[in-house]
C-alpha atoms as a PDB file:
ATOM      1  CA  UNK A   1      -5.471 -31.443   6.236  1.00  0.00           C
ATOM      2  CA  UNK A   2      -3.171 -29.138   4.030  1.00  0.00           C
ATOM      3  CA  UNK A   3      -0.130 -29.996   2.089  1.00  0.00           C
ATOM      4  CA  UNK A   4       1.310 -26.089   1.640  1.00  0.00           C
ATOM      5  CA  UNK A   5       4.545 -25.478   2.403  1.00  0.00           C
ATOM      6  CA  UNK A   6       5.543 -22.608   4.541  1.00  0.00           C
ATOM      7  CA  UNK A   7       6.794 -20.790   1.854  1.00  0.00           C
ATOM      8  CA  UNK A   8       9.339 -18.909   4.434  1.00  0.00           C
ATOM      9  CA  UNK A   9      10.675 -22.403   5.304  1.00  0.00           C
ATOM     10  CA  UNK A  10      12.271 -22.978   2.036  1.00  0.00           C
ATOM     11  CA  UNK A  11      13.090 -19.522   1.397  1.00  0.00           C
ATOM     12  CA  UNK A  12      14.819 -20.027   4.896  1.00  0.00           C
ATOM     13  CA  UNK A  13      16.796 -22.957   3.082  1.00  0.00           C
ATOM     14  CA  UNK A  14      17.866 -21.432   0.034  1.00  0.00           C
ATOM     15  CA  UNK A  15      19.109 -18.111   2.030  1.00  0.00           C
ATOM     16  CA  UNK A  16      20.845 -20.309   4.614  1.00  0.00           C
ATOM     17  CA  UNK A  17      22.806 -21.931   1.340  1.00  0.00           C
ATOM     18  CA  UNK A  18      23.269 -18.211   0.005  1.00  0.00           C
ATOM     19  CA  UNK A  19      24.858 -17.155   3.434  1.00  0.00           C
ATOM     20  CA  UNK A  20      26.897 -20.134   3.337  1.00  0.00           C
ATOM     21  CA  UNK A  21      28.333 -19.666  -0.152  1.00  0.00           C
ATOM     22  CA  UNK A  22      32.299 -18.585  -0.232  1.00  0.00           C
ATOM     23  CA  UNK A  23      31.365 -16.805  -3.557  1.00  0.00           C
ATOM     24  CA  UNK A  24      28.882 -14.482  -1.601  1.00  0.00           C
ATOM     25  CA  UNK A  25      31.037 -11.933  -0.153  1.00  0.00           C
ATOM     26  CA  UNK A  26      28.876  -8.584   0.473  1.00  0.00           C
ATOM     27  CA  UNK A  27      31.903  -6.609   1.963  1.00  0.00           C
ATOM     28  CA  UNK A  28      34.510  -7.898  -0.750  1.00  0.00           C
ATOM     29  CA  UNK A  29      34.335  -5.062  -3.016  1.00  0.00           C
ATOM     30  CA  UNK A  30      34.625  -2.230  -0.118  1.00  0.00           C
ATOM     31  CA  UNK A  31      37.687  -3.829   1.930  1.00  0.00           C
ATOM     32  CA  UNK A  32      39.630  -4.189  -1.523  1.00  0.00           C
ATOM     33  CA  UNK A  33      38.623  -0.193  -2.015  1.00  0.00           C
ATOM     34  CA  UNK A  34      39.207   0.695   1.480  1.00  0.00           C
ATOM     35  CA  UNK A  35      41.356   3.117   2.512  1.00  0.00           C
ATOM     36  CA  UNK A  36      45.102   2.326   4.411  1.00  0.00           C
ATOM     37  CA  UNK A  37      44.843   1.736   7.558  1.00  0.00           C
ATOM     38  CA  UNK A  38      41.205   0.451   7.422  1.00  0.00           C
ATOM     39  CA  UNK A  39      42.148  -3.836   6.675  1.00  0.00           C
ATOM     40  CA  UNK A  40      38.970  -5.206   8.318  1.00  0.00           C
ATOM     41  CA  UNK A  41      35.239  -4.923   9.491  1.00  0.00           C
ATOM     42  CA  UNK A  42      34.403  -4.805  13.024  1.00  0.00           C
ATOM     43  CA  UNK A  43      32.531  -8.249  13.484  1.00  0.00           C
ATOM     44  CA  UNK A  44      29.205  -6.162  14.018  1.00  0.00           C
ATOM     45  CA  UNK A  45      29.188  -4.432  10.393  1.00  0.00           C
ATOM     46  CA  UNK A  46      30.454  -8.225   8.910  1.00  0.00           C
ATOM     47  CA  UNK A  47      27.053  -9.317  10.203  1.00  0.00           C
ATOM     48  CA  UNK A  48      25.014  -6.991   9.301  1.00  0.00           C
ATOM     49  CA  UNK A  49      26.156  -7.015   5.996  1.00  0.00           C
ATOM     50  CA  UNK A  50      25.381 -10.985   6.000  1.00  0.00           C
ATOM     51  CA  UNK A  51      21.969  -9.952   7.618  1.00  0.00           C
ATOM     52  CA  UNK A  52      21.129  -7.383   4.989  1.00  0.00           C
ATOM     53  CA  UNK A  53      22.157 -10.161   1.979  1.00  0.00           C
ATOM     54  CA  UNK A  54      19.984 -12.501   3.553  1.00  0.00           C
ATOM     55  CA  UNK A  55      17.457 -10.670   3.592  1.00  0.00           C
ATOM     56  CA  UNK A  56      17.488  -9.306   0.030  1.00  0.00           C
ATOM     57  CA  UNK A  57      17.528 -12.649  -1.193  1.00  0.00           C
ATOM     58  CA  UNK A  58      14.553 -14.043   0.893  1.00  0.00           C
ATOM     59  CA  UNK A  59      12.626 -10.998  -0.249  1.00  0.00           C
ATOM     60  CA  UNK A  60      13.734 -11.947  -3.883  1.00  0.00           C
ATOM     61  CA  UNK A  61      12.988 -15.103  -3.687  1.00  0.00           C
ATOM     62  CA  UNK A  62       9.305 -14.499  -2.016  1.00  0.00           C
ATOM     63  CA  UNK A  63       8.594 -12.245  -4.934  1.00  0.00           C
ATOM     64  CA  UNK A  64       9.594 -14.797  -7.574  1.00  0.00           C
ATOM     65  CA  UNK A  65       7.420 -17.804  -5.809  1.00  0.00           C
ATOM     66  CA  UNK A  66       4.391 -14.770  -5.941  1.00  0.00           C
ATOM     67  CA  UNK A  67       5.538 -11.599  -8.142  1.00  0.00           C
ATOM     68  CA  UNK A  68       1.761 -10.230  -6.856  1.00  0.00           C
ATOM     69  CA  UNK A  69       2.267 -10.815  -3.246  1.00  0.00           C
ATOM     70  CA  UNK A  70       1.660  -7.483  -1.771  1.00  0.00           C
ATOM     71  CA  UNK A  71       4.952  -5.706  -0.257  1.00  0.00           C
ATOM     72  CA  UNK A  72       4.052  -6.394   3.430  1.00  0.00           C
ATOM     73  CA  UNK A  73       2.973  -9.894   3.150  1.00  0.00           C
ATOM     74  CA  UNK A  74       6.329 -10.111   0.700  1.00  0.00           C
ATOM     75  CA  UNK A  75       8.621  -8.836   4.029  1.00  0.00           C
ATOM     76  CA  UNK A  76       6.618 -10.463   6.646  1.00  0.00           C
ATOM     77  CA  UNK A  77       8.321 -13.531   4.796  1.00  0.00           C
ATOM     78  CA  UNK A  78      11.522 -12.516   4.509  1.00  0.00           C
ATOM     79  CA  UNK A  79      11.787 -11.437   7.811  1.00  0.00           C
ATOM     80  CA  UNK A  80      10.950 -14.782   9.128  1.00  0.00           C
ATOM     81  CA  UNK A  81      13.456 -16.370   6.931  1.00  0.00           C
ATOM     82  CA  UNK A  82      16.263 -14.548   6.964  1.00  0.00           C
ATOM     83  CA  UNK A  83      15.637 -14.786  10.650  1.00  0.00           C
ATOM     84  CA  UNK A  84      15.651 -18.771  10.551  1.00  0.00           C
ATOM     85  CA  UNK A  85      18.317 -19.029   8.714  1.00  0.00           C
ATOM     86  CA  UNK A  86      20.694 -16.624  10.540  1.00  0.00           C
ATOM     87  CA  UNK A  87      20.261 -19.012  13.571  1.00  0.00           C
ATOM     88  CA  UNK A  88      21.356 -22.052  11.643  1.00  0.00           C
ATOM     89  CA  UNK A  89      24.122 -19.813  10.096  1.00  0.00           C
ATOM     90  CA  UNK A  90      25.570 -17.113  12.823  1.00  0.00           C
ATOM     91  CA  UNK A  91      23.647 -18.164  15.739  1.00  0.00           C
ATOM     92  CA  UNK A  92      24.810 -14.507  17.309  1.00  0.00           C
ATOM     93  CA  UNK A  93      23.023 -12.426  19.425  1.00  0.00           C
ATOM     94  CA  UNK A  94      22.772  -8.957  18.173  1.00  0.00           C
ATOM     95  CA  UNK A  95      22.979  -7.834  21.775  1.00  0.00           C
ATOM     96  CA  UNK A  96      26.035  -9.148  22.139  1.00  0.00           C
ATOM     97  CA  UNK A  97      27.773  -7.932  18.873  1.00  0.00           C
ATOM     98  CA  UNK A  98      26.294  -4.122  19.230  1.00  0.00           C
ATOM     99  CA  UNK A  99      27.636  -3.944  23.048  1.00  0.00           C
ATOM    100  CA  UNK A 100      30.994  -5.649  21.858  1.00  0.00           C
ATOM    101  CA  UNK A 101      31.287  -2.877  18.956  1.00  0.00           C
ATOM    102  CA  UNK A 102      30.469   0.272  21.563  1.00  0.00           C
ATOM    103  CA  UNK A 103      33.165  -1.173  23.808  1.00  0.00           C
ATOM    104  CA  UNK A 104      35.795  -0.978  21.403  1.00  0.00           C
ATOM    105  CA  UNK A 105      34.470   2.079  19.681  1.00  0.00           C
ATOM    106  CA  UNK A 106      32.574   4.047  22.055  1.00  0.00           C
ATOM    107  CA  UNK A 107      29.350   5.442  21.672  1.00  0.00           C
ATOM    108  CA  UNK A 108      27.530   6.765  18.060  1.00  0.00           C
ATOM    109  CA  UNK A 109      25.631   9.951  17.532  1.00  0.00           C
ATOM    110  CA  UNK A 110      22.761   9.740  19.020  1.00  0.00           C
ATOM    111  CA  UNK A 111      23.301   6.713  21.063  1.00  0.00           C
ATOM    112  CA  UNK A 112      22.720   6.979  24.660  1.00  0.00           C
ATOM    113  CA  UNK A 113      24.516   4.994  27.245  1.00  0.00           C
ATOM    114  CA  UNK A 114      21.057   3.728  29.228  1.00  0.00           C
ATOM    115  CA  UNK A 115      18.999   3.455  25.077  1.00  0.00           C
ATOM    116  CA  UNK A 116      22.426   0.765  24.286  1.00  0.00           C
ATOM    117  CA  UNK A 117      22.173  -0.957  26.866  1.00  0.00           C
ATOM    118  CA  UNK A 118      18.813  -1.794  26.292  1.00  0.00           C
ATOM    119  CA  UNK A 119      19.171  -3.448  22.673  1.00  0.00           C
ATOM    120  CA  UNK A 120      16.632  -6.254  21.813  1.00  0.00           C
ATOM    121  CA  UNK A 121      18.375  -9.506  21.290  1.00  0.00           C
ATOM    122  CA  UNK A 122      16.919 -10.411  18.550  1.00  0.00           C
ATOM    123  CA  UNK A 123      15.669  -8.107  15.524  1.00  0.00           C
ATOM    124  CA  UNK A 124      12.200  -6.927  16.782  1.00  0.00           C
ATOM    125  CA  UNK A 125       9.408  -9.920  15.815  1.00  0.00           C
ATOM    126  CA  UNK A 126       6.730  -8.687  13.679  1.00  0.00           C
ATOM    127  CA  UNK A 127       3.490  -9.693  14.989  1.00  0.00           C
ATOM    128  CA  UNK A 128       1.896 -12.365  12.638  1.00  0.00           C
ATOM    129  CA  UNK A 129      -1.130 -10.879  10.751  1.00  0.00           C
ATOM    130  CA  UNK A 130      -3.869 -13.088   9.050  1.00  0.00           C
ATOM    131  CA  UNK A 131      -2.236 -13.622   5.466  1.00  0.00           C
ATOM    132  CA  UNK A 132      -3.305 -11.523   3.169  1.00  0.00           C
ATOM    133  CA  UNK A 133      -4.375 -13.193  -0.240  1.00  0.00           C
ATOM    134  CA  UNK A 134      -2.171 -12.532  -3.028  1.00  0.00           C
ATOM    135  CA  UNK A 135      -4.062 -10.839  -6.096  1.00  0.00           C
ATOM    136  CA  UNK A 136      -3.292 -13.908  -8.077  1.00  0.00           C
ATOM    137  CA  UNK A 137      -4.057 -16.585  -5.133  1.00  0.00           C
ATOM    138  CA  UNK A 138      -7.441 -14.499  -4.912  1.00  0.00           C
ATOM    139  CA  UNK A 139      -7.750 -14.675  -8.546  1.00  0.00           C
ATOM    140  CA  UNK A 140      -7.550 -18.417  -9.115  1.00  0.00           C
ATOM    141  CA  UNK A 141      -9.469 -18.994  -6.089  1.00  0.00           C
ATOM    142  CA  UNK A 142     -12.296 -17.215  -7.547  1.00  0.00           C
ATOM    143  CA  UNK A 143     -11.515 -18.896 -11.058  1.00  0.00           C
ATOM    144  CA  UNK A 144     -11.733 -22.208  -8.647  1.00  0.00           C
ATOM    145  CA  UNK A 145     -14.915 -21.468  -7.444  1.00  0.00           C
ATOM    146  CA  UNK A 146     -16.558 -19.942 -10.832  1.00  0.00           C
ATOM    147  CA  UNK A 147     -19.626 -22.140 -12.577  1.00  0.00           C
ATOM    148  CA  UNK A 148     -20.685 -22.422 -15.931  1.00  0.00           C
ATOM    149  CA  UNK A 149     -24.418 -20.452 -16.756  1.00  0.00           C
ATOM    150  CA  UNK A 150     -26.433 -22.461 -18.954  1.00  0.00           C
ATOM    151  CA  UNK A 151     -29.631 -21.020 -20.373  1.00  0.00           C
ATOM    152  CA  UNK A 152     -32.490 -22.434 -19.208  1.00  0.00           C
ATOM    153  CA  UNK A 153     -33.714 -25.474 -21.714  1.00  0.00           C
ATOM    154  CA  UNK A 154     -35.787 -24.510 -24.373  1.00  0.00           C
ATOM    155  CA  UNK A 155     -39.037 -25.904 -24.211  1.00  0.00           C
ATOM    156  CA  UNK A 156     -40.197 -28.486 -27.435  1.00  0.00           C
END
């Protein structure tokens, strides 16, 4: 039996209450800069912004719980909580916000009409990967496991 905690499920938490915070406004600064004529964000670049915070924080906040947690182990985790939270904040499907923004702004460059309608709904799942040992989990382990040498006993 093991006590750990998914360390993505708190980080999940604590980027849920970031999200959730009135004082965390990504987009604040650029709309009071913005030019006339430009007085809001489609609801598409609003959540991404949201989506990129999020996940800045959860990839703070896994590098502060291990600061030697290699980089892909370190985004593995904050792409599963950013991910977790953003249902229990937005709930949205990206789907549905990226063919809602080419509606009312036509296509990009390089977008193609069949490649946009073909968006994933979700961002695309990373496959899980056996968890890679931090250097400082694999350090105390082998601390853990080390044994005092003791000479052999002198004989009388």
């Amino acid at each position: 039996m093991s006590f750990a905690v998914d360390p993505a499920l708190e980080i999940a938490r604590q980027v849920g209450n970031a999200l959730e915070d009135e004082a965390a406004q990504p987009l604040a600064e650029l709309q009071r800069n913005a030019p006339p004529g430009c007085d809001y964000f489609s609801e598409l670049e609003a959540s991404i912004s949201e989506w990129s915070f999020g996940y800045g924080v959860a990839w703070a906040l896994a590098r502060m719980r291990d600061p030697l947690l290699g980089s892909a182990q370190t985004g593995r985790i904050a792409d599963q909580a950013v991910r977790d939270a953003w249902r229990g904040f937005s709930g949205q499907v990206w789907a549905a916000l990226l063919a809602e923004d080419r509606e009312k702004r036509g296509p990009v460059d390089g977008d193609e009409t069949a490649a946009a309608a073909e968006v994933p709904a979700q961002p695309a799942e990373v496959p899980p990967e056996p968890a890679e040992d931090s250097q400082y989990g694999d350090f105390l382990g082998k601390v853990a496991r080390a044994r005092p040498r003791r000479p052999p006993p002198r004989e009388a």
